[in-house]
N, C-alpha and C. Protein backbone atom coordinates (compact mmCIF):
# COMPACT_ATOMS: atom_id res chain seq x y z
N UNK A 1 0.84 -1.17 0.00
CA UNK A 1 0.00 0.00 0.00
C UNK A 1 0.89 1.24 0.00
N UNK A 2 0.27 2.19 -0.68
CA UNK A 2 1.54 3.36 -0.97
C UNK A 2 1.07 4.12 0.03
N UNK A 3 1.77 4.97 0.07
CA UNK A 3 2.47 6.07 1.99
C UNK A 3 1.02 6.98 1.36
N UNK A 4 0.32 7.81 2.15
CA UNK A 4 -0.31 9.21 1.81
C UNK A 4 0.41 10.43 1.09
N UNK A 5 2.07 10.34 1.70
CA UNK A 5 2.58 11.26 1.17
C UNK A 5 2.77 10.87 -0.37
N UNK A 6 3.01 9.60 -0.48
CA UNK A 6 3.78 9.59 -2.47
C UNK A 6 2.29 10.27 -2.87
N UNK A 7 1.73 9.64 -2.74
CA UNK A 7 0.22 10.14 -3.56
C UNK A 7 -0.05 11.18 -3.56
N UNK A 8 0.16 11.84 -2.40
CA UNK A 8 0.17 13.53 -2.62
C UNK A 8 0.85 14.58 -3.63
N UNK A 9 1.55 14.18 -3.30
CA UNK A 9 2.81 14.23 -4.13
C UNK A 9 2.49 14.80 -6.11
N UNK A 10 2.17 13.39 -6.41
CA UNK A 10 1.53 13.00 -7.18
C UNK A 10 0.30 13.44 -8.08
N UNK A 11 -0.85 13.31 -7.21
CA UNK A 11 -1.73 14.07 -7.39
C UNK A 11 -1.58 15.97 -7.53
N UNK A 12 -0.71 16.35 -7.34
CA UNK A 12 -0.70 17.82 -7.91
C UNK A 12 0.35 17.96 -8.61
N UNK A 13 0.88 17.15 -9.85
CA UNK A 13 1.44 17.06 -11.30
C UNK A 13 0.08 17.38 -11.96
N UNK A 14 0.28 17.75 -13.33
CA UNK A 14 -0.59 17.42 -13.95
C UNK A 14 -0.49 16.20 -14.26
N UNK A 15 -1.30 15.82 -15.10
CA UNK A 15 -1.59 13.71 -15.37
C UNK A 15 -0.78 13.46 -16.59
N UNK A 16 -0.07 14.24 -17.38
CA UNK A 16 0.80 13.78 -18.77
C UNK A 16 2.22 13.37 -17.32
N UNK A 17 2.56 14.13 -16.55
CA UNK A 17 3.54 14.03 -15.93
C UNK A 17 3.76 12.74 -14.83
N UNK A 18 2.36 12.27 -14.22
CA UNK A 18 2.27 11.12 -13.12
C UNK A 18 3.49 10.08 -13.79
N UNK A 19 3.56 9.62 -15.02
CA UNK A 19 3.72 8.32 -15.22
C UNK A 19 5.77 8.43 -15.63
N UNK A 20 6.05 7.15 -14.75
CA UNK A 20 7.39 7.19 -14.73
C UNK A 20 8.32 7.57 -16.08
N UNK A 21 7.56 6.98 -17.24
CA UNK A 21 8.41 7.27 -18.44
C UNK A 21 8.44 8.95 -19.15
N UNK A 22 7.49 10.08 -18.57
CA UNK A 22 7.00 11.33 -17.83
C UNK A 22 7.92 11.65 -17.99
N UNK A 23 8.42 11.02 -16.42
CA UNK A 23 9.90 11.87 -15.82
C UNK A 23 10.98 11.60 -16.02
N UNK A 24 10.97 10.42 -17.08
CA UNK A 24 12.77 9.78 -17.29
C UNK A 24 12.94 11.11 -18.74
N UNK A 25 11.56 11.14 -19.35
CA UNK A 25 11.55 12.44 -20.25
C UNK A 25 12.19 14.04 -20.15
N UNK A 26 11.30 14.04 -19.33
CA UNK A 26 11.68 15.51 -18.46
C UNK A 26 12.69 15.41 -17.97
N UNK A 27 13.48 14.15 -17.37
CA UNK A 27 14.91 14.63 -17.31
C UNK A 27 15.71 14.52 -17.98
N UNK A 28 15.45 13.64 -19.31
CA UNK A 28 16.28 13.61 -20.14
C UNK A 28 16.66 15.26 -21.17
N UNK A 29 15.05 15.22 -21.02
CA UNK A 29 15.13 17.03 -21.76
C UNK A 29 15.64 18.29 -21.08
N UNK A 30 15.67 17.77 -19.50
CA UNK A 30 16.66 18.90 -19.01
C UNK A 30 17.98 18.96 -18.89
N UNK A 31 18.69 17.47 -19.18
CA UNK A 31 19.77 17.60 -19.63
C UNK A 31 20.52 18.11 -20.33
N UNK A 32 19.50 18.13 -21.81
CA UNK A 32 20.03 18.60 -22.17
C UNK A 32 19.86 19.98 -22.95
N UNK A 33 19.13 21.00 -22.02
CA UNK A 33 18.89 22.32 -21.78
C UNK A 33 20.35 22.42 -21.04
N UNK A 34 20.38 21.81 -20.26
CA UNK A 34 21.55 22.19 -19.21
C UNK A 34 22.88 22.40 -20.04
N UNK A 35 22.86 20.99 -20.58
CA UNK A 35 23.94 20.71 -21.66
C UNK A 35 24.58 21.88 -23.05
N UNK A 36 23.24 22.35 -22.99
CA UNK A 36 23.13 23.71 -24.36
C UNK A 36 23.73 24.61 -23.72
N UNK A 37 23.11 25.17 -22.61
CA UNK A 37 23.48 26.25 -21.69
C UNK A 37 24.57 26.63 -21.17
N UNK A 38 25.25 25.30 -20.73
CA UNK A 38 26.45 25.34 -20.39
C UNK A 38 27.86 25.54 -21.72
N UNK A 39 27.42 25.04 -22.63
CA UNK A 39 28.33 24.48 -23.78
C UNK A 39 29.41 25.76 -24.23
N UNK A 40 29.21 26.74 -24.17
CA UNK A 40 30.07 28.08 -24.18
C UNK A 40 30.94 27.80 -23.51
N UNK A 41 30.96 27.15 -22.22
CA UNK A 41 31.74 27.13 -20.98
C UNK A 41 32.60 25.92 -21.20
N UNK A 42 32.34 25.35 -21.38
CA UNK A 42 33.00 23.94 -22.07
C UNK A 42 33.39 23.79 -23.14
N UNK A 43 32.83 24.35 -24.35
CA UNK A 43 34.02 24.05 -25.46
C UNK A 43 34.56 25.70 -25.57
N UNK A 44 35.78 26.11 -25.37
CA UNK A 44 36.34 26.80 -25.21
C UNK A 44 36.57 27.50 -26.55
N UNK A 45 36.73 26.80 -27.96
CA UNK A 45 37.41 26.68 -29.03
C UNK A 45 36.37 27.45 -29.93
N UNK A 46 36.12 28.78 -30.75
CA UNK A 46 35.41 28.76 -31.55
C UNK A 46 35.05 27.79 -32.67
N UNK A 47 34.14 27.39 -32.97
CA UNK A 47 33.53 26.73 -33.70
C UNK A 47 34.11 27.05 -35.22
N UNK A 48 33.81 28.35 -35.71
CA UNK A 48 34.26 28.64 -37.21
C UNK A 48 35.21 29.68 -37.48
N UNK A 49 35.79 29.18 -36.11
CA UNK A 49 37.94 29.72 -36.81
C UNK A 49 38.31 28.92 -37.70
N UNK A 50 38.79 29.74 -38.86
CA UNK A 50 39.94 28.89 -39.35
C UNK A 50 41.08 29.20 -39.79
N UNK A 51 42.11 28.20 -39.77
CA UNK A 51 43.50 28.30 -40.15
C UNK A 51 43.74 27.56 -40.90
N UNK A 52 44.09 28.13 -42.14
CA UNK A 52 44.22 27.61 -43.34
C UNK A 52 45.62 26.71 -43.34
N UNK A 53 46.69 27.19 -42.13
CA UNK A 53 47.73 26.45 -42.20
C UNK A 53 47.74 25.34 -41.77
N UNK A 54 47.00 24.69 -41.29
CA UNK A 54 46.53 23.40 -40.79
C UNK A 54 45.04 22.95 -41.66
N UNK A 55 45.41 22.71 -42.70
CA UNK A 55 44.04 22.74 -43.75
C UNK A 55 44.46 20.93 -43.86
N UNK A 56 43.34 20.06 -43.50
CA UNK A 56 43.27 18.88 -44.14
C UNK A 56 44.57 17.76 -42.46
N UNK A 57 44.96 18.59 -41.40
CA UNK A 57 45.83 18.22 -40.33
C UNK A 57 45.35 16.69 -40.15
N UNK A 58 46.16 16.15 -39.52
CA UNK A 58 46.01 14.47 -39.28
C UNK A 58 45.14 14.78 -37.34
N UNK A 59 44.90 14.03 -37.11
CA UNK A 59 44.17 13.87 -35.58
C UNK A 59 45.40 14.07 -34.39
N UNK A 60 45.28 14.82 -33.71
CA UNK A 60 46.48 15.16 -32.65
C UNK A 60 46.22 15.08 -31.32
N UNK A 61 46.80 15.45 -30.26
CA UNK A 61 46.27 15.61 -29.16
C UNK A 61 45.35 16.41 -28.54
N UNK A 62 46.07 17.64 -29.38
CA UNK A 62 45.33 18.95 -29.13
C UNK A 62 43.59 18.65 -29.48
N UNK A 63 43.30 18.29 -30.87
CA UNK A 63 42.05 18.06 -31.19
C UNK A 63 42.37 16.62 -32.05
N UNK A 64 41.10 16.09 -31.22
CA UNK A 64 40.87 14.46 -31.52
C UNK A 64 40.89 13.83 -32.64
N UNK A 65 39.48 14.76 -33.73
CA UNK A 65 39.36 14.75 -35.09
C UNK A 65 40.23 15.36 -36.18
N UNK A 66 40.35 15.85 -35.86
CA UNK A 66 41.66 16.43 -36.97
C UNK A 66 41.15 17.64 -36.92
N UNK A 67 41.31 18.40 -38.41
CA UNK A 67 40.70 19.60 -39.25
C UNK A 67 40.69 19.14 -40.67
N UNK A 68 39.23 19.72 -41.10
CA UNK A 68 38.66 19.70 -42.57
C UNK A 68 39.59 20.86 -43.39
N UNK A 69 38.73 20.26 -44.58
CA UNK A 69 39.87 21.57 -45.39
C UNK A 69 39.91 23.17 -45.78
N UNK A 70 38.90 23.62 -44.51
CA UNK A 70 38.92 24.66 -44.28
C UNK A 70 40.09 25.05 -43.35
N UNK A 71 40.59 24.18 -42.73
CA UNK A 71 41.44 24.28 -41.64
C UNK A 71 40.71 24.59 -39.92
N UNK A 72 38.92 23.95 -39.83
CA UNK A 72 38.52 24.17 -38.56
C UNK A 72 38.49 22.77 -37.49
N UNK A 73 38.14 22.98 -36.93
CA UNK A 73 38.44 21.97 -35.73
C UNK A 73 37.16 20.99 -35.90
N UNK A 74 37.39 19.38 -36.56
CA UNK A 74 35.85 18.90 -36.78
C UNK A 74 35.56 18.53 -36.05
């Protein structure tokens, strides 16, 4: 028998939200809000620099994928 409190709980979601696969949703989608939000902060590297002197580079340490033949970081 479930506690008074879960049900409470519960009962003031709306009803798309009650059901467990709901909330594995909603947190999956706030992940990755979070994930967006943060992403400035974490990839450090502009996106569409390029250096033509490293046009077509092999995979290094610095960056994993190499660079395309624009010379940006893929």
């Amino acid at each position: 028998m479930k506690s008074g409190r879960d049900s409470r709980w519960r009962l003031r979601l709306p009803r798309p939200l009650r059901t467990p696969i709901a909330l594995v949703a909603l947190a999956i989608i706030a992940t990755w809000i979070v994930a967006g939000a943060s992403a400035p902060w974490v990839a450090r590297r502009d996106p569409w620099a390029q250096d033509l002197s490293r046009r077509l580079a092999p995979p290094a340490c610095e960056l994993w994928f190499g660079y395309d033949e624009l010379g940006r970081d893929v």
